[in-house]
Protein backbone atom coordinates (compact mmCIF):
# COMPACT_ATOMS: atom_id res chain seq x y z
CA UNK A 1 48.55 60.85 -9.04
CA UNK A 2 52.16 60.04 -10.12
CA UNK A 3 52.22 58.84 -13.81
CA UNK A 4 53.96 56.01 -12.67
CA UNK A 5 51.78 53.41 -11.24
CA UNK A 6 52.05 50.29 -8.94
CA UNK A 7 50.14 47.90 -10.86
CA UNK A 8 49.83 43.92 -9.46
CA UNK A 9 48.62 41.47 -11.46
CA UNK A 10 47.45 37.84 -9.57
CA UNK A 11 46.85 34.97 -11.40
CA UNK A 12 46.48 30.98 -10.25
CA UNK A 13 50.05 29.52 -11.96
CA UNK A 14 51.92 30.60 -14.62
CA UNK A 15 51.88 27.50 -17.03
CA UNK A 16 52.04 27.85 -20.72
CA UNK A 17 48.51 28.94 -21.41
CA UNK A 18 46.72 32.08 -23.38
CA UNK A 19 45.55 33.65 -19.85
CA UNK A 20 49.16 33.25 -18.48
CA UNK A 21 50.22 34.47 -21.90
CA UNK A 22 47.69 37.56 -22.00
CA UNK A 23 48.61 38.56 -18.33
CA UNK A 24 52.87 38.35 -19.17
CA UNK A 25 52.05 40.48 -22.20
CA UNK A 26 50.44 42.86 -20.08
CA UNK A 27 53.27 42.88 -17.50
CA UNK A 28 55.95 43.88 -20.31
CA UNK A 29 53.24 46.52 -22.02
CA UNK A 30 53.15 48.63 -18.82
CA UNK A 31 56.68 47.75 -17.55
CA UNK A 32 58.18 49.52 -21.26
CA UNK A 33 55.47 52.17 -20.39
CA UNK A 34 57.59 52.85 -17.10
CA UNK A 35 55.25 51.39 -14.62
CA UNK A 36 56.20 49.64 -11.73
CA UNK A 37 54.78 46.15 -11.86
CA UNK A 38 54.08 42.52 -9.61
CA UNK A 39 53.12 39.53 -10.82
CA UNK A 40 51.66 37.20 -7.92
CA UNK A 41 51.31 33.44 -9.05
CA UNK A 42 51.17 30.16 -7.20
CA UNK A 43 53.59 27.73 -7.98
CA UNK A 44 52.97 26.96 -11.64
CA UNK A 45 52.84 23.34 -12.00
CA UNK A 46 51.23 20.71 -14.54
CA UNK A 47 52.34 18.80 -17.73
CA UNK A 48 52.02 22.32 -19.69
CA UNK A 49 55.37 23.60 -18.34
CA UNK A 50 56.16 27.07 -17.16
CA UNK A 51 55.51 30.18 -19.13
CA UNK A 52 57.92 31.85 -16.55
CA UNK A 53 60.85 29.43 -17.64
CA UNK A 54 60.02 30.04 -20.86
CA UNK A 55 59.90 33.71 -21.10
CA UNK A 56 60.14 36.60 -18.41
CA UNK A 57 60.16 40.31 -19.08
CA UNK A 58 62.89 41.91 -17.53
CA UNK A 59 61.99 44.21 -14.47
CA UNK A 60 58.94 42.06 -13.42
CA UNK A 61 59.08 41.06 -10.05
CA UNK A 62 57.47 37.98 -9.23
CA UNK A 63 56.25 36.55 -6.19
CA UNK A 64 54.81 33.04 -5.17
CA UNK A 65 52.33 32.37 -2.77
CA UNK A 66 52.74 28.19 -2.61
CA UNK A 67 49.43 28.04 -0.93
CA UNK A 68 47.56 29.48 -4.16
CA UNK A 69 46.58 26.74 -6.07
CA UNK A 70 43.61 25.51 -8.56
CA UNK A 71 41.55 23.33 -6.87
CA UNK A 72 39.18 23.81 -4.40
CA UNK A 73 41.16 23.50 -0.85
CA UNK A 74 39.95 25.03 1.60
CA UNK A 75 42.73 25.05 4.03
CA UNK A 76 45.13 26.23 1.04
CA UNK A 77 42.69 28.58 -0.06
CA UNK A 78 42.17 30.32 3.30
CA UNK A 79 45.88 30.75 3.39
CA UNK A 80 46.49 32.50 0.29
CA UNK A 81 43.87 34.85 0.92
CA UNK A 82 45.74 35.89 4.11
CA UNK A 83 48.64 35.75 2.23
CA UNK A 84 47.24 38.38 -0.28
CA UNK A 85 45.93 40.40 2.02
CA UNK A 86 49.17 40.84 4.07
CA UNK A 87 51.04 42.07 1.01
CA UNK A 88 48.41 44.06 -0.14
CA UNK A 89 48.29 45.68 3.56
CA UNK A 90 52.09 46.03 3.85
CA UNK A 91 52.77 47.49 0.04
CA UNK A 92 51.24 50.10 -1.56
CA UNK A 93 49.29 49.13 -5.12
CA UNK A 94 47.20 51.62 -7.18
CA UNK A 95 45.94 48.57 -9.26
CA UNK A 96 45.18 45.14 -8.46
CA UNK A 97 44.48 43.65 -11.06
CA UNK A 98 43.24 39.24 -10.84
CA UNK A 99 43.52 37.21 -13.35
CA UNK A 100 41.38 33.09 -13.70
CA UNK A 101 39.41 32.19 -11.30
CA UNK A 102 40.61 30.78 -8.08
CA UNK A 103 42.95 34.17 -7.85
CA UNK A 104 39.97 36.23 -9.35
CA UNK A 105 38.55 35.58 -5.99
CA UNK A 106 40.90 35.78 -3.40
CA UNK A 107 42.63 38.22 -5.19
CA UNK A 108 40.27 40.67 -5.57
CA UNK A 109 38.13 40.25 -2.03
CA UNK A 110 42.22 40.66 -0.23
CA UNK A 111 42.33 43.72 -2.49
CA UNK A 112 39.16 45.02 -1.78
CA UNK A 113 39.53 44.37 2.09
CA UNK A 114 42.53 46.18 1.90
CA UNK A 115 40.97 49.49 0.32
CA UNK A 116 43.42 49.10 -2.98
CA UNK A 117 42.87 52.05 -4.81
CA UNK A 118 41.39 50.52 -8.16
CA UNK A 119 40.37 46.70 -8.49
CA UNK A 120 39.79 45.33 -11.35
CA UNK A 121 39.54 41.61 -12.72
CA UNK A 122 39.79 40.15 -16.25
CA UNK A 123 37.65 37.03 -17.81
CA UNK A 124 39.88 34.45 -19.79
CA UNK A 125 37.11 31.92 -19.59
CA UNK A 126 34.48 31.18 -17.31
CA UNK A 127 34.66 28.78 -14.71
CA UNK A 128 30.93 27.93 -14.94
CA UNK A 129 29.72 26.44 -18.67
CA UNK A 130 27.15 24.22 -20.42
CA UNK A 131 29.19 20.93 -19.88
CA UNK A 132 29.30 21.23 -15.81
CA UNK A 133 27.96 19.60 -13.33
CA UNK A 134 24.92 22.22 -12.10
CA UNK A 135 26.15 22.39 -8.45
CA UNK A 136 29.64 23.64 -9.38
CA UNK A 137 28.10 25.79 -11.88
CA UNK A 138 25.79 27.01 -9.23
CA UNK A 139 29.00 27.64 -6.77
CA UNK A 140 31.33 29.18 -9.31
CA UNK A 141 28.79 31.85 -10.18
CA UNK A 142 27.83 32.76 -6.15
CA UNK A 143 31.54 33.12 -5.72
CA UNK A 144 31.85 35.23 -9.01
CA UNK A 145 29.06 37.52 -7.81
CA UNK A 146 30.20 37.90 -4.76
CA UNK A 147 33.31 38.63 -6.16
CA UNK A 148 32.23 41.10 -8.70
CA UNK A 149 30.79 43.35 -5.74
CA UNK A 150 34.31 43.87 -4.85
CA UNK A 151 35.94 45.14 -7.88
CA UNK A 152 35.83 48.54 -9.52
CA UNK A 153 35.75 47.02 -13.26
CA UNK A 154 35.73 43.86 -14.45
CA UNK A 155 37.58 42.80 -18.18
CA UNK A 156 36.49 40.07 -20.43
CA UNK A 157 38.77 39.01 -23.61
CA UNK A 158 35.68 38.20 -25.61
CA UNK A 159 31.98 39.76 -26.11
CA UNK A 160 30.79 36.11 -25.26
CA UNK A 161 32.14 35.93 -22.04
CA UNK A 162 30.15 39.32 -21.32
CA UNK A 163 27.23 38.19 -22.35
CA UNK A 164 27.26 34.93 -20.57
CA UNK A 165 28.36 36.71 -16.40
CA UNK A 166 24.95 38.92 -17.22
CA UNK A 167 23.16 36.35 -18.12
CA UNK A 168 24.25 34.59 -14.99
CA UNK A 169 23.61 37.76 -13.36
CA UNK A 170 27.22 38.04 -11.92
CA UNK A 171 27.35 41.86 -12.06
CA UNK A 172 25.27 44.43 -14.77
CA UNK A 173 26.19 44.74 -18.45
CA UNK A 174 27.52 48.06 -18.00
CA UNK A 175 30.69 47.11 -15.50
CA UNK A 176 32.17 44.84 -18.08
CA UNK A 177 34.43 46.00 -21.39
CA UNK A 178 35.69 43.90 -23.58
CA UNK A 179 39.80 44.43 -23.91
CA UNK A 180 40.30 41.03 -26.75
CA UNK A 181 43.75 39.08 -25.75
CA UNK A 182 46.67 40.15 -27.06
CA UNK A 183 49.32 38.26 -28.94
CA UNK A 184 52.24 39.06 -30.47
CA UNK A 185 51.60 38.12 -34.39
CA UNK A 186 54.86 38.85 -36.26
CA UNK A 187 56.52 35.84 -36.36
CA UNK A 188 53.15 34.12 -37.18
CA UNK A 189 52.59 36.38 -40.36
CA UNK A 190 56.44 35.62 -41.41
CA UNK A 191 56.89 31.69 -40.35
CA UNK A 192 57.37 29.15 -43.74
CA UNK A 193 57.26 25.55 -43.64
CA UNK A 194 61.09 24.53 -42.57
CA UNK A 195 62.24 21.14 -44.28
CA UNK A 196 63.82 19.85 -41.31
CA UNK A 197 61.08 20.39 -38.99
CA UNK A 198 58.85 18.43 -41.82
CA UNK A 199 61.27 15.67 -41.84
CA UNK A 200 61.52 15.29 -38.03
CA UNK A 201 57.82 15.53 -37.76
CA UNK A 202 57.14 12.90 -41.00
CA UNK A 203 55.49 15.46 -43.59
CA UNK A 204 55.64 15.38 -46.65
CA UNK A 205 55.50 18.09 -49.22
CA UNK A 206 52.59 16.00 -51.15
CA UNK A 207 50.72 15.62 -47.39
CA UNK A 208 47.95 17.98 -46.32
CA UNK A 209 47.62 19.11 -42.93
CA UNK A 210 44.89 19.08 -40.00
CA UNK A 211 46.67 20.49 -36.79
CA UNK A 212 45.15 20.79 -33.88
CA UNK A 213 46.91 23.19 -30.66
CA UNK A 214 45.77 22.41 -27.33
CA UNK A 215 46.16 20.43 -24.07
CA UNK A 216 45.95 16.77 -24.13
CA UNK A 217 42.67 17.12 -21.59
CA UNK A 218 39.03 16.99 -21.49
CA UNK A 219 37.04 19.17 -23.66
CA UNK A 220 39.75 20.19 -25.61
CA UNK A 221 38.19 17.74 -28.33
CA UNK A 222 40.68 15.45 -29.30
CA UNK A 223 37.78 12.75 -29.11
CA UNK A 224 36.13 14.35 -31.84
CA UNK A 225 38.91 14.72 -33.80
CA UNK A 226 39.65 11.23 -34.06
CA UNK A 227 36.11 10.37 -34.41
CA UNK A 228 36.32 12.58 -37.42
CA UNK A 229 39.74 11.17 -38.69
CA UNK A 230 38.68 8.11 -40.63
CA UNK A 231 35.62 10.07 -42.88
CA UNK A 232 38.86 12.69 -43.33
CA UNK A 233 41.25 10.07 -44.37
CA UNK A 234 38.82 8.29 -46.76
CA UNK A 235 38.38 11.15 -48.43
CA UNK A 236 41.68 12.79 -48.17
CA UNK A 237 44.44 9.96 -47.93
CA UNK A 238 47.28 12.06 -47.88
CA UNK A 239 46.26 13.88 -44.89
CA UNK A 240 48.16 13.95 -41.49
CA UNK A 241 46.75 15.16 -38.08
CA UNK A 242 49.11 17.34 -36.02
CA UNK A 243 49.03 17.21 -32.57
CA UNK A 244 50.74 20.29 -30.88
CA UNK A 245 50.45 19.85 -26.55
CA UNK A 246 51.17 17.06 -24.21
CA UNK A 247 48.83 16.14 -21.07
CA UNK A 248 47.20 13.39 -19.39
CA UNK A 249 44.77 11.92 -22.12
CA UNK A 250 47.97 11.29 -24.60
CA UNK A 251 48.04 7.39 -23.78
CA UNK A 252 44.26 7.42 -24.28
CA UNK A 253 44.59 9.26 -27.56
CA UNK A 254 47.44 6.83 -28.57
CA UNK A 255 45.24 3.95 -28.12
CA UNK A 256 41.69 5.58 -29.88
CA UNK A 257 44.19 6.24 -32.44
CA UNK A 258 45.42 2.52 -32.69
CA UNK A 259 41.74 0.95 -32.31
CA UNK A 260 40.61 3.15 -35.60
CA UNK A 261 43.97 2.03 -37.40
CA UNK A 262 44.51 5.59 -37.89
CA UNK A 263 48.09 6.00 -36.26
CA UNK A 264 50.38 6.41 -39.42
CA UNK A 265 48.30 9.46 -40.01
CA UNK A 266 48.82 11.46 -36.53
CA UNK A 267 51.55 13.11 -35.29
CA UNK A 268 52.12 14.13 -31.92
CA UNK A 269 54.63 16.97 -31.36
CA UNK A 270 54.51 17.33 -27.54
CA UNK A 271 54.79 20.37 -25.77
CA UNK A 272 56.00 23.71 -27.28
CA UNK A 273 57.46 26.71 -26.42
CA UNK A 274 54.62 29.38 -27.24
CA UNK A 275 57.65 30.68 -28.82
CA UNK A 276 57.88 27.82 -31.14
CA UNK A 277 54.01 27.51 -32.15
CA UNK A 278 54.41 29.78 -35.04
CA UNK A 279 56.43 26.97 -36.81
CA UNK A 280 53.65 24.24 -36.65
CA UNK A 281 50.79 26.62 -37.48
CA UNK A 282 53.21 27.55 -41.03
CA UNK A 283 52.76 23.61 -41.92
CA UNK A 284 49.18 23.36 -41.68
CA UNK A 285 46.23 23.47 -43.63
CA UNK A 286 43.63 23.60 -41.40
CA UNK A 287 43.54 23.84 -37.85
CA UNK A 288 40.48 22.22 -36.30
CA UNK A 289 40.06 24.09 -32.65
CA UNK A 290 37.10 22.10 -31.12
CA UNK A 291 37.10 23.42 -27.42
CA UNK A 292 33.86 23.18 -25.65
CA UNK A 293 35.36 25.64 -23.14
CA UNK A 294 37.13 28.48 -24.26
CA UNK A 295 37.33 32.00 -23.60
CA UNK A 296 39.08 33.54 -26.83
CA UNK A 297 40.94 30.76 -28.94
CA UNK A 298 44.05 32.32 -29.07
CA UNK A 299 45.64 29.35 -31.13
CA UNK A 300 42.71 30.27 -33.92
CA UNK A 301 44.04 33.83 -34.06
CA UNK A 302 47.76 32.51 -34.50
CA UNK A 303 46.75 30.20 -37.29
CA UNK A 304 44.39 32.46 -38.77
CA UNK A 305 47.48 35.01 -38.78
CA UNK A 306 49.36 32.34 -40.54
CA UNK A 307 46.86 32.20 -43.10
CA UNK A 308 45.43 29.01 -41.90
CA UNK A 309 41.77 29.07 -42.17
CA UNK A 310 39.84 27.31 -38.79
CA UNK A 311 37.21 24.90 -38.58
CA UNK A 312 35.25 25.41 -34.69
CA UNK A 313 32.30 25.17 -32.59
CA UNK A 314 30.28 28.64 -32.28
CA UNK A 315 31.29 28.68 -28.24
CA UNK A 316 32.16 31.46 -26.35
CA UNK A 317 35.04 34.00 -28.08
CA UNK A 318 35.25 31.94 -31.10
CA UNK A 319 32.95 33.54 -33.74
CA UNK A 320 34.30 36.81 -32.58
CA UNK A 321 37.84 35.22 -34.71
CA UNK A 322 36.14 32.55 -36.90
CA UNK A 323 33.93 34.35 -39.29
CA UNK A 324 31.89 31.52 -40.94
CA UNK A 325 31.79 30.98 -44.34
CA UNK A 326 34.64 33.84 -44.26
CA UNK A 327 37.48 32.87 -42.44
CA UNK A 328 36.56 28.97 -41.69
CA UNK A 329 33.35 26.58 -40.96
CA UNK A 330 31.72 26.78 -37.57
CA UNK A 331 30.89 23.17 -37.10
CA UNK A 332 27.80 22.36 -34.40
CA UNK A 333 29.69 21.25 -31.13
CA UNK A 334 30.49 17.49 -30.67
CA UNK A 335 29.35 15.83 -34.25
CA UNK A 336 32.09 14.41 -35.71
CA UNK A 337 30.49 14.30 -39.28
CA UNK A 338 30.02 18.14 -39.26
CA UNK A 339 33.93 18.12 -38.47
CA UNK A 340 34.84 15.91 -41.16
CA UNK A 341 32.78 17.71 -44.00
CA UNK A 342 34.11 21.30 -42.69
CA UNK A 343 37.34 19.66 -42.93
CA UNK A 344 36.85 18.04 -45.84
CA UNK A 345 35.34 20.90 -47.73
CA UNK A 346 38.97 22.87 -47.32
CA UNK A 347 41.33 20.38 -48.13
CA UNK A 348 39.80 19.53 -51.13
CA UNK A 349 39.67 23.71 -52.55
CA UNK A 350 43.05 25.38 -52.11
CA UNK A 351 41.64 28.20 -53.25
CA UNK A 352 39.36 27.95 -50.90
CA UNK A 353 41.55 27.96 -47.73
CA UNK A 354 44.14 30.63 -49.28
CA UNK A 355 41.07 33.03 -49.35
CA UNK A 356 39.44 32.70 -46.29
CA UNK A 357 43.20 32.15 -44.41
CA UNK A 358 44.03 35.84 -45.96
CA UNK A 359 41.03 37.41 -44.65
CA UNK A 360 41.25 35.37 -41.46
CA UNK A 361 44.57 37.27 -41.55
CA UNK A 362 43.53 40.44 -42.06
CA UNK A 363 40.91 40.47 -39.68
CA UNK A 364 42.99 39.26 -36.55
CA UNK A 365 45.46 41.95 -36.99
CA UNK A 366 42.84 44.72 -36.91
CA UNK A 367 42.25 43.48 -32.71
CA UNK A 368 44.82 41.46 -31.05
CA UNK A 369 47.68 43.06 -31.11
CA UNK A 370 49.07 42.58 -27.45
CA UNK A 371 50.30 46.38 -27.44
CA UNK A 372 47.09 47.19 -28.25
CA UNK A 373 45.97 45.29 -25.34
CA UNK A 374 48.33 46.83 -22.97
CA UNK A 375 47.85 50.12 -23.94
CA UNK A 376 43.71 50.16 -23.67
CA UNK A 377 44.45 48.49 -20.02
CA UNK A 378 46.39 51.42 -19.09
CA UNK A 379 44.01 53.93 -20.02
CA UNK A 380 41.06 51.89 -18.12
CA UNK A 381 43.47 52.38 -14.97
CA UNK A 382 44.27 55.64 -15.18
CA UNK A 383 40.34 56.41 -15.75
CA UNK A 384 39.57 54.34 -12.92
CA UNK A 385 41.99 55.69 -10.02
CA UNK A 386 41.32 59.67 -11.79
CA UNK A 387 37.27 58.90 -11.43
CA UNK A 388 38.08 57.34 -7.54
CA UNK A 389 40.22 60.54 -7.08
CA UNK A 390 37.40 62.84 -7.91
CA UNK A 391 34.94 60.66 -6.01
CA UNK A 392 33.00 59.36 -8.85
CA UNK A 393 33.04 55.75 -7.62
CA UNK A 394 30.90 53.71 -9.96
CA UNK A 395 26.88 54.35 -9.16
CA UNK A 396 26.90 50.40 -9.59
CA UNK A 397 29.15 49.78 -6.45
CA UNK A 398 26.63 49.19 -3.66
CA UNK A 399 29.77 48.41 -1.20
CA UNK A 400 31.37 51.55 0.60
CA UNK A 401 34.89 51.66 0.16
CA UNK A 402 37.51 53.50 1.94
CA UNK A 403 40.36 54.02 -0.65
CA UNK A 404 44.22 54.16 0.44
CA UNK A 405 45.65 57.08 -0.50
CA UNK A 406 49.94 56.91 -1.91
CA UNK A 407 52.27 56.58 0.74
């Protein structure tokens, strides 16, 4: 095997998002590493914005299959599975490696069907979860099992997600490893408050800040935010809510907002550059990440490496960053009160948040470094194609594969 490998990595759309982040991180790892390396994406569009017109490494190629798209279309779908499977018949790959869930699938039975060398798949968050209708849930894990046959090894950026595909029986305990997401921290240890940002935002030096980092969508819980808000401002009057995303639900937040006569207290800052984030997390106080779906909450590692401490819901990734009682309060999902006296609670005691945002700090730097990330990746593919190589296919592979050999 030539140390150089072909390595393709296929995910859904490239919007600004921590899976799209985690996989472009990737990308430039094993491209400065001297690999040769694809990106496959559908087109990537949505209020989010482009991560790929935000930020490219140079050498990546990238290629876009229009047909590969999130929802559910059958016609579409069909398409960019034949699509994949072309390529991955007419180029040689010794990885494929799928990224989310529509191109988790088509990705990796086109790779598979092809006889890639190594396929492997990565977990950003699962497409099945508590707050689902039951017959999606019950599709999304049939596909994922079916999918998991077809795959040498499968990733997962949190212990959670893990332990949730076993217990959904997707595919045993043993073919998963955890590799956490990687993030580039720097510029979150270094970021200060910048006046002019405070004064275009409307912060004050004597205000105390709540920020919040997501999508403007379901589940991301703005809802309970604001139902929070008022117990917070009673208590707190000086306190501002900052609002870092854009998406469909902004007019409806707008309007909650005006109804509780709470707007003079919230911000909204739109979308961001991920390269910009680090300058909103260095004016907050407290970031309140209250996701009821969420694989690992990357924004909670970049406040946390600000030195923000992080007031959650125990789901999924999240007390794998959010240490309670250590690094910030893990609230029980959906009740607003909870939020409010978390909240509450750490504006009140500077002390308080200084000490549990410095050994937030300290903890997140210990496991998601993005080189780190990019580095343990390489060394599961170089395992992987050595142990095909020697013909020590994994015992829990019931399929029979015929693997392509270089060309």
């Amino acid at each position: 095997m030539s140390s150089q490998l072909k390595i393709c990595h296929v995910i859904t759309r490239m919007i600004i998002g921590g899976a799209q982040e985690n996989t472009l991180y990737t990308c430039q790892g094993h491209l400065e590493r001297g690999h040769e390396v694809t990106l496959v994406t559908g087109p990537s569009e949505g209020a989010e914005g482009s991560l790929l017109k935000q930020t490219c490494p140079p050498g990546l190629e990238i290629i876009e299959i229009p047909s590969l798209c999130r929802n559910l279309n059958p016609l579409k779908d069909r398409k960019a599975y034949q699509e994949l499977l072309r390529l991955f018949q007419s180029r040689y790959f010794d990885v494929v490696h799928t990224h989310s869930s529509k191109a988790g699938i088509l990705g990796r039975l086109a790779a598979w069907k092809a006889s890639v060398p190594l396929v492997v798949h990565t977990v950003h968050g699962q497409a099945f979860f508590p707050y689902q209708f039951f017959l999606k849930n019950w599709f999304y894990i049939a596909a994922e099992r079916y999918a998991a046959k077809r795959c040498d090894k499968i990733f997962a950026v949190a212990q959670a997600m893990i332990d949730q595909c076993v217990r959904a029986k997707v595919a045993p305990r043993s073919k998963y490893k955890v590799v956490y997401s990687g993030m580039d921290l720097e510029a979150f240890i270094e970021a200060q408050p910048e006046p002019e940002l405070m004064q275009q935002l409307g912060i004050t030096e004597k205000n105390l800040v709540v920020g919040k980092i997501a999508r403007l969508f379901d589940l991301k819980g703005h809802d309970v935010l604001l139902a929070a808000a008022p117990k917070i401002i009673a208590a707190v009057p000086e306190v501002k809510f900052l609002l870092v995303g854009d998406g469909s639900l902004r007019a409806k937040i707008e309007k909650k907002a005006a109804d509780l006569k709470i707007t003079d207290h919230i911000i909204f800052a739109g979308l961001v550059p991920p390269t910009e984030v680090c300058r909103y997390t260095a004016l907050m106080h407290v970031l309140a990440h209250l996701s009821l779906r969420e694989g690992l909450p990357r924004t909670a590692v970049q406040a946390l490496a600000s030195g923000v401490p992080v007031v959650a819901y125990p789901l999924d990734g999240t007390p794998e960053v959010v240490i309670n009682g250590l690094s910030g309060y893990l609230c029980e999902p959906k009740q607003p009160d909870r939020v409010a006296d978390a909240v509450i609670r750490l504006l009140r005691n500077p002390k308080r948040r200084e000490k549990m945002g410095e050994y937030g700090r300290q903890e997140v730097l210990k496991k998601f470094s993005w080189r780190l990330m990019s580095n343990i990746l390489e060394l599961e593919y170089i395992d992987g194609l050595a142990r095909k190589k020697a013909g020590a296919d994994s015992p829990l592979e019931p399929i029979n594969k015929t693997v392509r050999t270089s060309r």
